[in-house]
N, C-alpha and C. Protein backbone atom coordinates (compact mmCIF):
# COMPACT_ATOMS: atom_id res chain seq x y z
N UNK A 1 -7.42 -30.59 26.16
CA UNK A 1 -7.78 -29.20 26.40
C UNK A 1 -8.76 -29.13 27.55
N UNK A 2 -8.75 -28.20 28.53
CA UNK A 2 -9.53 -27.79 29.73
C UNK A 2 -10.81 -27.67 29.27
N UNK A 3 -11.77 -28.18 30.19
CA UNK A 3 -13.42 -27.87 29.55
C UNK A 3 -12.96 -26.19 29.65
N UNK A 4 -13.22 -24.98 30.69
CA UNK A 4 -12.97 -24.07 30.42
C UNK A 4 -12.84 -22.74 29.17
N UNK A 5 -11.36 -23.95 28.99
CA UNK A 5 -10.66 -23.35 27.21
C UNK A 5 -11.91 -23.90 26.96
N UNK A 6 -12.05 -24.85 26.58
CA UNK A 6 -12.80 -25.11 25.13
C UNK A 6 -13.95 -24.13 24.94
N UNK A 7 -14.65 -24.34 26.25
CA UNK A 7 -15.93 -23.35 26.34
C UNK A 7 -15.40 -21.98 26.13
N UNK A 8 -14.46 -21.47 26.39
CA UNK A 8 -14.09 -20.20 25.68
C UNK A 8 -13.70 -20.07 24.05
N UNK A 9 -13.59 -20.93 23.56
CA UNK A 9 -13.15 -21.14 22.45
C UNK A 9 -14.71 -21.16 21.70
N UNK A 10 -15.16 -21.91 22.04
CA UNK A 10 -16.74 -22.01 21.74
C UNK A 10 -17.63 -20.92 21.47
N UNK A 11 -17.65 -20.05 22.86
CA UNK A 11 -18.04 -19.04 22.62
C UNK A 11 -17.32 -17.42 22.10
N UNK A 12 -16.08 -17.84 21.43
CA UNK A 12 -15.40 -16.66 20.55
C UNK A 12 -15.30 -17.51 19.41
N UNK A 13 -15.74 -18.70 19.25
CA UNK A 13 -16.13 -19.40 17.64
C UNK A 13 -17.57 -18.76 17.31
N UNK A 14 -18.71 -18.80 18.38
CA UNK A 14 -19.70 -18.23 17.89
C UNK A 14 -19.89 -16.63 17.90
N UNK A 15 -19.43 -15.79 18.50
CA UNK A 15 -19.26 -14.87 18.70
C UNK A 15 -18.69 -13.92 17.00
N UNK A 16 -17.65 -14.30 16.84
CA UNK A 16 -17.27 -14.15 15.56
C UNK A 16 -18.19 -14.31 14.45
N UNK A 17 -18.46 -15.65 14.24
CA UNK A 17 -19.49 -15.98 13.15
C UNK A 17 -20.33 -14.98 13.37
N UNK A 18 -21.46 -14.76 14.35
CA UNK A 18 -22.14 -13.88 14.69
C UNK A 18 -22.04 -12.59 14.46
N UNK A 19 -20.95 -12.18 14.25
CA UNK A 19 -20.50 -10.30 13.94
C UNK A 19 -20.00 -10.65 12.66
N UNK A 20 -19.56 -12.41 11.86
CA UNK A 20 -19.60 -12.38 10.37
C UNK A 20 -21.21 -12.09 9.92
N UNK A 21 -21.92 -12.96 10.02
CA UNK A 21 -23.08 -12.64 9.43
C UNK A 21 -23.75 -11.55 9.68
N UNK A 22 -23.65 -10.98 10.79
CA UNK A 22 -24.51 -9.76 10.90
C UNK A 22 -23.78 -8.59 10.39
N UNK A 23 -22.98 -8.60 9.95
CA UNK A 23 -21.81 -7.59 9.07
C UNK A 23 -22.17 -7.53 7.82
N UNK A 24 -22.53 -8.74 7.59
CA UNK A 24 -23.03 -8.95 5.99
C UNK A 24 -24.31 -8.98 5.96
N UNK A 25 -25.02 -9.07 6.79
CA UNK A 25 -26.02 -8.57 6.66
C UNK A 25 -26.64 -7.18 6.61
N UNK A 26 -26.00 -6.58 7.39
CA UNK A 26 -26.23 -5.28 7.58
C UNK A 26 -25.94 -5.07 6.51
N UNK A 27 -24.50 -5.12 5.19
CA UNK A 27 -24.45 -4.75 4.51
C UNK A 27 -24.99 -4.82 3.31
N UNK A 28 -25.71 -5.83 3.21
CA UNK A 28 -26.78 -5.96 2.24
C UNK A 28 -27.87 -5.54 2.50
N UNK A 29 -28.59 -5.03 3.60
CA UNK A 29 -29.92 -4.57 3.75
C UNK A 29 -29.25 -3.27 3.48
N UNK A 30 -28.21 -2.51 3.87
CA UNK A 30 -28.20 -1.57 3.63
C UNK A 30 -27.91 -0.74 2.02
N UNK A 31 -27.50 -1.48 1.13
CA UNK A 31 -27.38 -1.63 -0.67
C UNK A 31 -28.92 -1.91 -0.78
N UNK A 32 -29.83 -2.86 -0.35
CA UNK A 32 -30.75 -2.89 -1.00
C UNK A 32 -31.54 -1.38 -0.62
N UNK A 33 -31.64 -1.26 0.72
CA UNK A 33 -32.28 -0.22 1.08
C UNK A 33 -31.90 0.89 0.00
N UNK A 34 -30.23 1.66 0.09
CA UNK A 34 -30.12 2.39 -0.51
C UNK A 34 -30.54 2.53 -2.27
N UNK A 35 -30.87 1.65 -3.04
CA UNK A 35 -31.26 1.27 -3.97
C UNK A 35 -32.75 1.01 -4.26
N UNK A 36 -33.42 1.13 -3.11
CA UNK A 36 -34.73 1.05 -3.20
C UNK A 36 -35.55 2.50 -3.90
N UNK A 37 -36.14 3.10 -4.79
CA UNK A 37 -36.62 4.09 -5.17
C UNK A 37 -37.66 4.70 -3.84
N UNK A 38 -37.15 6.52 -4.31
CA UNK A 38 -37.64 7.11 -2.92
C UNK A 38 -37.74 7.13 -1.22
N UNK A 39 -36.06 6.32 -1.31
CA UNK A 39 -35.03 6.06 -0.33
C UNK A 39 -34.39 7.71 -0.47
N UNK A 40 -34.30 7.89 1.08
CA UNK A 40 -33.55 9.33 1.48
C UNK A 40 -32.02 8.83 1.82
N UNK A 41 -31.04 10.31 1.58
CA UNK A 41 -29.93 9.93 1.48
C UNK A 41 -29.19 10.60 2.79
N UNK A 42 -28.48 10.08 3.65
CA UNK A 42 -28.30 10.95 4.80
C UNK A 42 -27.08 11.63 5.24
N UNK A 43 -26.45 12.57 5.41
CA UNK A 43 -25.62 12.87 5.35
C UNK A 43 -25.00 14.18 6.82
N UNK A 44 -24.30 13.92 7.30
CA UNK A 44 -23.39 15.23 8.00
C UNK A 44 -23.10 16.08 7.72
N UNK A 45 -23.33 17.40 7.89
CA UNK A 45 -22.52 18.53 6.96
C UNK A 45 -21.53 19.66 8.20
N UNK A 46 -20.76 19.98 7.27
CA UNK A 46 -19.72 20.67 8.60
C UNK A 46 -20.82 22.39 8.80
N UNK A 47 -20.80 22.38 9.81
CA UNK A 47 -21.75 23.62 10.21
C UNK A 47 -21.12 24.92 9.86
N UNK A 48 -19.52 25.05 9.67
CA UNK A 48 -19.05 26.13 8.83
C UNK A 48 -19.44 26.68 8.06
N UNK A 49 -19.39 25.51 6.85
CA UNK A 49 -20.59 25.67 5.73
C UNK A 49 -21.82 26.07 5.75
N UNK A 50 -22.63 26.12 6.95
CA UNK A 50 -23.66 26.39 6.84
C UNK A 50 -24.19 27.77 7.49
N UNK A 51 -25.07 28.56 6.97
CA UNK A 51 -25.28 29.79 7.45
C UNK A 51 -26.63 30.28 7.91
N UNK A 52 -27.03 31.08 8.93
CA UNK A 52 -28.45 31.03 9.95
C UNK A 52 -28.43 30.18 10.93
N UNK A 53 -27.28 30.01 11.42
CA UNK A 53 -27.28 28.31 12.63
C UNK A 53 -27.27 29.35 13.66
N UNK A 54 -26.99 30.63 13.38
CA UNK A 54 -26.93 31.81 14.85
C UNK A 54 -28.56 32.20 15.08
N UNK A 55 -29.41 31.93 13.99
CA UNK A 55 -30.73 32.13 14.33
C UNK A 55 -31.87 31.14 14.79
N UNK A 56 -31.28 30.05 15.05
CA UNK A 56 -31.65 28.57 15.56
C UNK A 56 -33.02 29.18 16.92
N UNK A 57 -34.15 28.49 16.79
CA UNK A 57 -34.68 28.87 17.87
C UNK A 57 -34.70 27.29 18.27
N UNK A 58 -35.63 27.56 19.29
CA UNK A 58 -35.60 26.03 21.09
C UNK A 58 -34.78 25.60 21.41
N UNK A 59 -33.41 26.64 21.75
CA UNK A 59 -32.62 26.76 22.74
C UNK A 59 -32.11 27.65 23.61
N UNK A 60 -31.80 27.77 24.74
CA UNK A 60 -31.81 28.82 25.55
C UNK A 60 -30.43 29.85 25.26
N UNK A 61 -31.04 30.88 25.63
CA UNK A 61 -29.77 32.02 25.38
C UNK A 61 -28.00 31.99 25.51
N UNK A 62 -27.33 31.54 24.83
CA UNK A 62 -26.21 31.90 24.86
C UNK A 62 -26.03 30.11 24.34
N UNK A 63 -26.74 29.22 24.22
CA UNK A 63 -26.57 27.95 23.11
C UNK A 63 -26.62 28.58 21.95
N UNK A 64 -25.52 28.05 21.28
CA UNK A 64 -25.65 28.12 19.76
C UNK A 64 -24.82 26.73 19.44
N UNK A 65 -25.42 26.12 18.21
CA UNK A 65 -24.46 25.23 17.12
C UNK A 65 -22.66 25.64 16.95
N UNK A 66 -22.20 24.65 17.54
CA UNK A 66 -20.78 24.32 17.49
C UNK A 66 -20.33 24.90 16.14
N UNK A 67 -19.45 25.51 15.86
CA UNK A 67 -19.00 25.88 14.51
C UNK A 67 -18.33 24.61 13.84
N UNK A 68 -17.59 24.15 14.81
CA UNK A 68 -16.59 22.80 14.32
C UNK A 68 -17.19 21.68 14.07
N UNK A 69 -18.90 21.77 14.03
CA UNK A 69 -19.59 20.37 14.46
C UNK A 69 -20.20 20.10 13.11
N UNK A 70 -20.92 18.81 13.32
CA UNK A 70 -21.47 18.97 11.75
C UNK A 70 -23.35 18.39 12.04
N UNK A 71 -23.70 18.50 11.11
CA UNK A 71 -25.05 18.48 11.30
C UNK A 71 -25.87 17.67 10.35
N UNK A 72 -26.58 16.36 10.70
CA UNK A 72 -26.94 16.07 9.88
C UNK A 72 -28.21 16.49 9.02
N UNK A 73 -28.35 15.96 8.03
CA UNK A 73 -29.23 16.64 6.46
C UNK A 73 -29.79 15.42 5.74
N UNK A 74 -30.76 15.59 5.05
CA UNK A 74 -31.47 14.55 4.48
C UNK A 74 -31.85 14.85 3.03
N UNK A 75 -31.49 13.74 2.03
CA UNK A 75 -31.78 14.71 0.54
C UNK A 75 -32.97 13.70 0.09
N UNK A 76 -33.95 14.13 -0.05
CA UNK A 76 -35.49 13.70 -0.20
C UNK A 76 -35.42 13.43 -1.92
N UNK A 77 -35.68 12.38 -2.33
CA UNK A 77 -35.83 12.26 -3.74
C UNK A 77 -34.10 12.22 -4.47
N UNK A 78 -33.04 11.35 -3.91
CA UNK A 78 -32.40 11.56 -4.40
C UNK A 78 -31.60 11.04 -5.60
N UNK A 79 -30.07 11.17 -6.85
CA UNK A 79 -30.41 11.05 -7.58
C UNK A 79 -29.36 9.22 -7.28
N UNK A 80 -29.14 8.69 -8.72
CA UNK A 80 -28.64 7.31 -8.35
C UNK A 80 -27.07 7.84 -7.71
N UNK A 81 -26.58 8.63 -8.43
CA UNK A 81 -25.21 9.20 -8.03
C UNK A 81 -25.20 9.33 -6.18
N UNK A 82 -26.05 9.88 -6.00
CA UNK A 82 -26.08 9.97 -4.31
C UNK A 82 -26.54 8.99 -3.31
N UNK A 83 -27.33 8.34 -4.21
CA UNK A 83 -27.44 6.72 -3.41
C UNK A 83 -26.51 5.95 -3.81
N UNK A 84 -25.33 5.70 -4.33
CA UNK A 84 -24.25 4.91 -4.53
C UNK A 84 -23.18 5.93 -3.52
N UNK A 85 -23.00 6.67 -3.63
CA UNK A 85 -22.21 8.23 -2.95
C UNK A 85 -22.52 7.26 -1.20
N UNK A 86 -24.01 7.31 -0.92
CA UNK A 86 -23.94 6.92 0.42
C UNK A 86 -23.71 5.49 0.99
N UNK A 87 -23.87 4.46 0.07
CA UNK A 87 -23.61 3.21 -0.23
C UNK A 87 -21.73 3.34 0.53
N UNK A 88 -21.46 4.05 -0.71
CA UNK A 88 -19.88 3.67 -0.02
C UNK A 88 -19.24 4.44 0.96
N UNK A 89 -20.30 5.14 2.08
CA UNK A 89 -20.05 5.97 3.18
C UNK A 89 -20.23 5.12 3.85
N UNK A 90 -20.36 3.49 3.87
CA UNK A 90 -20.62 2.07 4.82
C UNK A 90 -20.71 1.20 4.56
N UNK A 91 -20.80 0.62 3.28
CA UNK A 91 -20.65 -1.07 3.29
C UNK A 91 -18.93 -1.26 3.09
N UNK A 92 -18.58 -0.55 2.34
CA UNK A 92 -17.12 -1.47 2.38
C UNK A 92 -17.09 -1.63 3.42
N UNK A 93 -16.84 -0.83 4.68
CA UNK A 93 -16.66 -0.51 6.09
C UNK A 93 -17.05 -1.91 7.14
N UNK A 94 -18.40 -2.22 6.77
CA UNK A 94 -19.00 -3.71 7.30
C UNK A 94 -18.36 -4.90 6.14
N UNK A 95 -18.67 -4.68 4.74
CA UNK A 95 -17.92 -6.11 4.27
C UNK A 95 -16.57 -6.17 4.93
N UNK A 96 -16.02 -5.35 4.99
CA UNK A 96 -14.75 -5.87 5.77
C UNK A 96 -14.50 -6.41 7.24
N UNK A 97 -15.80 -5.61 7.61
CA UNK A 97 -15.54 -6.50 9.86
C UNK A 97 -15.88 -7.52 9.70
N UNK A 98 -16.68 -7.93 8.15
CA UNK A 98 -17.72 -9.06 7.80
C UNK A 98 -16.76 -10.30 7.90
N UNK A 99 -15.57 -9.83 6.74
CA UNK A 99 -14.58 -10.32 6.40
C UNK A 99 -13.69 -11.36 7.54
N UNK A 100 -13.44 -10.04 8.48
CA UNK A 100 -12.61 -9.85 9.51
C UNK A 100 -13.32 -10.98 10.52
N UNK A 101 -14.55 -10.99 10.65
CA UNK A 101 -15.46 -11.99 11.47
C UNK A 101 -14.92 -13.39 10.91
N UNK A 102 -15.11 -13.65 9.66
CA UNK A 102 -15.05 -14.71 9.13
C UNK A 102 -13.45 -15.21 9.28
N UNK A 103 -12.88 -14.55 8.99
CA UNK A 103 -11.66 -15.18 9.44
C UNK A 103 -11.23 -15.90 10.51
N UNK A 104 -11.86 -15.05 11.70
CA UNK A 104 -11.15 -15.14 13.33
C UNK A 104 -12.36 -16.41 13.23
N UNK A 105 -13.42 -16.85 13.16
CA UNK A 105 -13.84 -17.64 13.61
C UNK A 105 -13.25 -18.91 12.80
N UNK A 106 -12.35 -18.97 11.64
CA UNK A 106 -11.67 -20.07 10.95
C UNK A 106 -10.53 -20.11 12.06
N UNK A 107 -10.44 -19.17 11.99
CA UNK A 107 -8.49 -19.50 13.18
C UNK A 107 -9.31 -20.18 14.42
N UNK A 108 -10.82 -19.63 14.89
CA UNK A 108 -11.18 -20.38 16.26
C UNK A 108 -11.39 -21.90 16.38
N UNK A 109 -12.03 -22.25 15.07
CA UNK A 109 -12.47 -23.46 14.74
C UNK A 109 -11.27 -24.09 14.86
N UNK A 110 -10.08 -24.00 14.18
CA UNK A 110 -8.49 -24.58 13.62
C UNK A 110 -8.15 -24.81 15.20
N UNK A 111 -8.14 -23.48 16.37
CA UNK A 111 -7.98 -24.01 17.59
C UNK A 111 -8.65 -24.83 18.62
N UNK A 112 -9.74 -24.74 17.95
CA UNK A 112 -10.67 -26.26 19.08
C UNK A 112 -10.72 -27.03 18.43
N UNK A 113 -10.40 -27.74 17.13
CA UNK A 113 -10.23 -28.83 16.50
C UNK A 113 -8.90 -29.66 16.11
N UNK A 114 -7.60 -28.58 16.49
CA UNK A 114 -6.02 -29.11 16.48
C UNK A 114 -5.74 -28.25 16.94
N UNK A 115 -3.94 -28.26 17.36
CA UNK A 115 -2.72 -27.88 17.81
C UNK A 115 -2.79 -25.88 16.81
N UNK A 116 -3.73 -24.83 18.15
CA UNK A 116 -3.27 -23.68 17.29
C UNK A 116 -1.87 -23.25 17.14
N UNK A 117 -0.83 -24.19 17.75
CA UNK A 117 0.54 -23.27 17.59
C UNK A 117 1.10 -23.48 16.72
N UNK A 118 0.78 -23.18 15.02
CA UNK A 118 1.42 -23.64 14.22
C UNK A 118 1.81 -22.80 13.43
N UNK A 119 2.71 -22.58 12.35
CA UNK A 119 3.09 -21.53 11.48
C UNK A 119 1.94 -21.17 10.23
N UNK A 120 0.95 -21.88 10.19
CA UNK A 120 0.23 -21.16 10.02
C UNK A 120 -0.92 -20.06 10.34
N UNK A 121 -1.39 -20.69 11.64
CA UNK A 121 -1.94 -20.38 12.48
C UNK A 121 -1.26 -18.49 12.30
N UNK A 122 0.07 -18.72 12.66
CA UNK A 122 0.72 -17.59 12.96
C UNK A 122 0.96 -16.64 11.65
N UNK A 123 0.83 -17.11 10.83
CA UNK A 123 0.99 -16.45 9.53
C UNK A 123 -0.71 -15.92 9.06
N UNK A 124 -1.81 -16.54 9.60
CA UNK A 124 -2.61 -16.08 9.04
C UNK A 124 -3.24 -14.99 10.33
N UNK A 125 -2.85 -14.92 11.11
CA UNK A 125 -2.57 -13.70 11.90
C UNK A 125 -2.34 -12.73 11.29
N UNK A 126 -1.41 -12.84 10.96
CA UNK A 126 -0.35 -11.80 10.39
C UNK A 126 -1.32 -11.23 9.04
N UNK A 127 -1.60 -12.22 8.28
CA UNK A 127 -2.00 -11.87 7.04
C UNK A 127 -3.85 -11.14 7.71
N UNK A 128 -4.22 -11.33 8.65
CA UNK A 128 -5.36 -10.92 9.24
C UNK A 128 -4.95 -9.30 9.73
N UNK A 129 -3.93 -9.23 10.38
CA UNK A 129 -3.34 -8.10 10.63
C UNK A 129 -2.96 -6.71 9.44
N UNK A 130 -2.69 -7.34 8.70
CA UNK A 130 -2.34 -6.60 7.46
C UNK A 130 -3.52 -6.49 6.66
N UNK A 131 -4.53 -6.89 6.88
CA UNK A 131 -5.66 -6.92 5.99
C UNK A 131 -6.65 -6.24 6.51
N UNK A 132 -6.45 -5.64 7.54
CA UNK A 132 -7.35 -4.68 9.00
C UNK A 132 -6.84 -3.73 8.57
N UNK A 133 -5.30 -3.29 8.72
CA UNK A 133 -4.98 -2.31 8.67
C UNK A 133 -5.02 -1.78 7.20
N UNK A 134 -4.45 -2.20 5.98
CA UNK A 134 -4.48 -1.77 4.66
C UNK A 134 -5.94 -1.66 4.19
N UNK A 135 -6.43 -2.51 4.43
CA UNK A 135 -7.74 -2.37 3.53
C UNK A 135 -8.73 -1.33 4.89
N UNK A 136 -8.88 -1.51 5.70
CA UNK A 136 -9.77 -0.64 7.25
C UNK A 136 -8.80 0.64 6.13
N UNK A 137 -7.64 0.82 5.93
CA UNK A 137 -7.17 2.29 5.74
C UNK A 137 -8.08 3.13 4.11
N UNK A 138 -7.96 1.87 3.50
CA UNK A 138 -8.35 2.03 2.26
C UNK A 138 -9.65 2.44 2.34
N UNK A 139 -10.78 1.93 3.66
CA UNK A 139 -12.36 1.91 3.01
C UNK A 139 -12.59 3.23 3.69
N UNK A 140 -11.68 3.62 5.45
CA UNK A 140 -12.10 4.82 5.54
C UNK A 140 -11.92 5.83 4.45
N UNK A 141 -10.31 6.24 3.84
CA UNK A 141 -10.66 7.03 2.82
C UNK A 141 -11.49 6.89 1.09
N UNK A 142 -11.83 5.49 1.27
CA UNK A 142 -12.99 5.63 0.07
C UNK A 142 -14.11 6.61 0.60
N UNK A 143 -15.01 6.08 2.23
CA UNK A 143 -16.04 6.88 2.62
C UNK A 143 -15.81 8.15 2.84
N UNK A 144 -14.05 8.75 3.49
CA UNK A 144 -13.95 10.00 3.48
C UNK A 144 -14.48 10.95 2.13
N UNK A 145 -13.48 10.58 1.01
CA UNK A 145 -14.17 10.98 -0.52
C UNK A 145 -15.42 10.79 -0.60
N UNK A 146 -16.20 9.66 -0.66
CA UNK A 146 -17.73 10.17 -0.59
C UNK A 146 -18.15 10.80 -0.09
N UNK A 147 -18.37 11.02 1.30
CA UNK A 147 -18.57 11.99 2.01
C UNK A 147 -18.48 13.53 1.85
N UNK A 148 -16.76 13.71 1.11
CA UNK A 148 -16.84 14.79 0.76
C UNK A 148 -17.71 15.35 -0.81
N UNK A 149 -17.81 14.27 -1.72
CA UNK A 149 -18.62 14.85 -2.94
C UNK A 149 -20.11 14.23 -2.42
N UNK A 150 -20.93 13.97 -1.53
CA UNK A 150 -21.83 14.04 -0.92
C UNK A 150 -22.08 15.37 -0.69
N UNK A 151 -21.07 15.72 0.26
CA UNK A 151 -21.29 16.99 0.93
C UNK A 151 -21.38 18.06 0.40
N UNK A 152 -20.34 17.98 -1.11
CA UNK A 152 -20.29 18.96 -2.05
C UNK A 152 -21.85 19.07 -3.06
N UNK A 153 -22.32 17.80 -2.95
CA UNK A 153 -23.43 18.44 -3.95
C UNK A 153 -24.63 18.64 -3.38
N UNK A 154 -24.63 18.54 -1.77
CA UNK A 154 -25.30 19.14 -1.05
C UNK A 154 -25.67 20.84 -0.42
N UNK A 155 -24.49 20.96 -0.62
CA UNK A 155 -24.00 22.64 -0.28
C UNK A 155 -24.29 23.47 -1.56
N UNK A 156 -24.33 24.45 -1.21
CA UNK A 156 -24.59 25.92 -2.10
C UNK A 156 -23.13 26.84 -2.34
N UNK A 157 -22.35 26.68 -1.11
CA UNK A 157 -21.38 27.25 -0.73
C UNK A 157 -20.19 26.08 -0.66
N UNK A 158 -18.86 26.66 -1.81
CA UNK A 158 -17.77 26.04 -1.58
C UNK A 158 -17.18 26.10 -0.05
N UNK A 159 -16.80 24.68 0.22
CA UNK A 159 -16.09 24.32 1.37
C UNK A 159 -15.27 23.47 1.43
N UNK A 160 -14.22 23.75 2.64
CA UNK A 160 -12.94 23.03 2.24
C UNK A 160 -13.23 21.64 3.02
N UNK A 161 -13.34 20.40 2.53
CA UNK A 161 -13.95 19.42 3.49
C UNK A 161 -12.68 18.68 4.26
N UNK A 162 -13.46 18.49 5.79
CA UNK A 162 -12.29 17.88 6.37
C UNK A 162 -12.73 16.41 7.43
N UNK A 163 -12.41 14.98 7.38
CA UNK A 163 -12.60 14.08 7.63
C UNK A 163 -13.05 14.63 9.26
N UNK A 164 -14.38 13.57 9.71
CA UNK A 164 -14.83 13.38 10.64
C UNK A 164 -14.42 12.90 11.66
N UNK A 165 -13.30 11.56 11.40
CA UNK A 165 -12.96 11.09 11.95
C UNK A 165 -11.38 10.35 11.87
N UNK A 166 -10.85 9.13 11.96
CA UNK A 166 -9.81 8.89 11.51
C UNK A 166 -9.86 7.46 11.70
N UNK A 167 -8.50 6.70 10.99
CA UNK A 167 -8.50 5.76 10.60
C UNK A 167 -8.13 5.00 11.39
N UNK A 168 -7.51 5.33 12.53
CA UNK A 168 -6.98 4.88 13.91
C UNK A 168 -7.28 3.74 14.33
N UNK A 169 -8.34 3.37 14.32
CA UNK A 169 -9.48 2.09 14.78
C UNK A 169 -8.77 0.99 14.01
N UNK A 170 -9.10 1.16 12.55
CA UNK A 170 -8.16 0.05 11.81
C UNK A 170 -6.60 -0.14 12.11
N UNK A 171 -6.03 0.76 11.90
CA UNK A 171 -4.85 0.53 12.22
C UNK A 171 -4.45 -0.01 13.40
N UNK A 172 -5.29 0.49 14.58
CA UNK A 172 -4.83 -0.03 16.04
C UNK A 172 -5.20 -1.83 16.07
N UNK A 173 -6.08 -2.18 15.31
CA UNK A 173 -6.95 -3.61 15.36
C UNK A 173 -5.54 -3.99 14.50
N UNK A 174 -5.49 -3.48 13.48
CA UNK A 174 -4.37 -4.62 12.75
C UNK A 174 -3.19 -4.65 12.96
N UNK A 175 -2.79 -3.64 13.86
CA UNK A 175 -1.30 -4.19 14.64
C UNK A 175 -1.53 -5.33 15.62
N UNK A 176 -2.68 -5.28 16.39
CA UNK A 176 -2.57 -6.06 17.56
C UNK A 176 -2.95 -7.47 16.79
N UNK A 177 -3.55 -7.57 15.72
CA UNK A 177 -3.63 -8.80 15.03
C UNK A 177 -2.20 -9.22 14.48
N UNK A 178 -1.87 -7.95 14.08
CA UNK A 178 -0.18 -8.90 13.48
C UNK A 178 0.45 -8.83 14.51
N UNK A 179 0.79 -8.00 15.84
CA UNK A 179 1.22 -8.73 16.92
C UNK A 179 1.00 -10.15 17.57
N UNK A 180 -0.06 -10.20 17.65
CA UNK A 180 -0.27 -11.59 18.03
C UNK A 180 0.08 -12.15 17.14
N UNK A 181 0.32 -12.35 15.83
CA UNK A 181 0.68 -13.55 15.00
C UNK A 181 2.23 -13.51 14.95
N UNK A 182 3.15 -12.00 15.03
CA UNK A 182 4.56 -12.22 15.19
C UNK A 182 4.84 -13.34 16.78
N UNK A 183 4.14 -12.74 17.84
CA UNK A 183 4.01 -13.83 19.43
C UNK A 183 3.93 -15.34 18.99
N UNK A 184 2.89 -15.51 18.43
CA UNK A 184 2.47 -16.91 18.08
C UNK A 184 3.97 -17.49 17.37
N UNK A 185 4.45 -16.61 16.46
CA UNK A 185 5.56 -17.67 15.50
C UNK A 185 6.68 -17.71 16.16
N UNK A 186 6.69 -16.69 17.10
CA UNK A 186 8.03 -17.00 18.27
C UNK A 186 7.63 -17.94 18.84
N UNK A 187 6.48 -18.12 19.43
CA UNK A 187 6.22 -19.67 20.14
C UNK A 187 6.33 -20.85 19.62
N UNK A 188 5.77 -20.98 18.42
CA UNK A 188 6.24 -22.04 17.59
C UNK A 188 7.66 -22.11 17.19
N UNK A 189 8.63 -21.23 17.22
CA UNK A 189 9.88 -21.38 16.83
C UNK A 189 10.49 -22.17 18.70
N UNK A 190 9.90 -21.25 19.56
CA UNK A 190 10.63 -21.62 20.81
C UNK A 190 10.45 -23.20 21.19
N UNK A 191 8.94 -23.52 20.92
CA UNK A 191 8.88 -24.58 20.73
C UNK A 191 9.41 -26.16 20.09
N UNK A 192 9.79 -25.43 18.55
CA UNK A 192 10.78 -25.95 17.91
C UNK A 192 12.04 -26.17 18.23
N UNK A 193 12.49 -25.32 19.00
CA UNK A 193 13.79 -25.53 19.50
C UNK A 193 14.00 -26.37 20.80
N UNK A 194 12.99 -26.09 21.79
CA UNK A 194 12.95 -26.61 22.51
C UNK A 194 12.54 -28.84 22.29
N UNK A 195 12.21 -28.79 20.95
CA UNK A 195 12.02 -30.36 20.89
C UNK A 195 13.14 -31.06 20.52
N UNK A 196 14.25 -30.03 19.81
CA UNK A 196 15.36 -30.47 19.51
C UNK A 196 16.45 -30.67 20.38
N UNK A 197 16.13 -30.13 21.59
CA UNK A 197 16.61 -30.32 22.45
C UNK A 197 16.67 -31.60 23.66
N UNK A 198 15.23 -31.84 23.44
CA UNK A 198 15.05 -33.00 24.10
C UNK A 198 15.01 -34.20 23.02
């Protein structure tokens, strides 16, 4: 192997590890935090819901608050229900890049220490791919639902709640992970064929 490769390999072996542990880390400071007594709970609220945002002063004439926007809110003293509520508005979210870290730096290691073109190699792609996208799909709408009975027992006024954002991110990461692992097993097949040949 090229010094080069390797040194690239090296530094997306550490790189990885690095966004494993700090994934999991984050997500444990952030459970303990949230669990700590007289911890505030933080939250977005859709500004629809909310009413007097037309009487907002320290901004200049003809600014007003986005109707479509949301605004964040802070619940001072809150109860265990809403510190678990905000808990799962983000750790699944990091145990999983945590996850996701830990993996890619096993496939990095497997490639600076042997032959990455192998069917497994390529299969655990795949299974990396599918595990971005299903579960990334699964944790945004766990946090969507929190979010929304967050939001609900924050408000005074029924509202129809509608996601912030979307799940896109996961899904786009875990195709290109199971792409690359369908690439990889064509190579190892082309490969295969090609030895039978000679």
């Amino acid at each position: 192997m090229s010094a080069s490769l390797n040194t690239w390999l090296r530094w997306l072996h550490a790189a990885a590890t690095f966004v494993y542990i700090t994934a999991l880390c984050l997500a444990v400071a952030l459970l303990v935090i949230a669990l700590i007594p007289g911890s505030t709970v933080s939250q977005e609220l859709p500004a629809a819901a909310l009413t007097g945002l037309d009487r907002l002063g320290g901004v200049t004439a003809g600014v007003v608050v986005d109707p479509a926007g949301w605004a964040p809110f802070q619940i001072h003293d809150p109860s265990l229900i809403q510190q678990l509520l905000q808990v799962l508005t983000e750790v699944p979210g990091l145990v999983l890049i945590a996850e996701i870290g830990r993996r890619m730096a096993k496939l990095v290691r497997v490639a600076q220490d042997t032959d990455p073109f192998t069917t497994q190699t390529a299969r655990a792609l795949a299974t990396l791919g599918k595990l971005t996208a299903w579960v990334g799909l699964g944790t945004w709408i766990l946090s969507q639902v929190a979010q929304g009975v967050l939001s609900a027992m924050m408000l005074t006024s029924s509202f129809t709640y509608k996601p912030q954002d979307t799940p896109l991110g996961w899904l786009a990461v875990g195709l290109i992970f199971a792409a690359f692992g369908r690439i990889l097993d064509r190579g190892v097949a082309m490969r295969a064929e090609l030895d039978t040949v000679i």
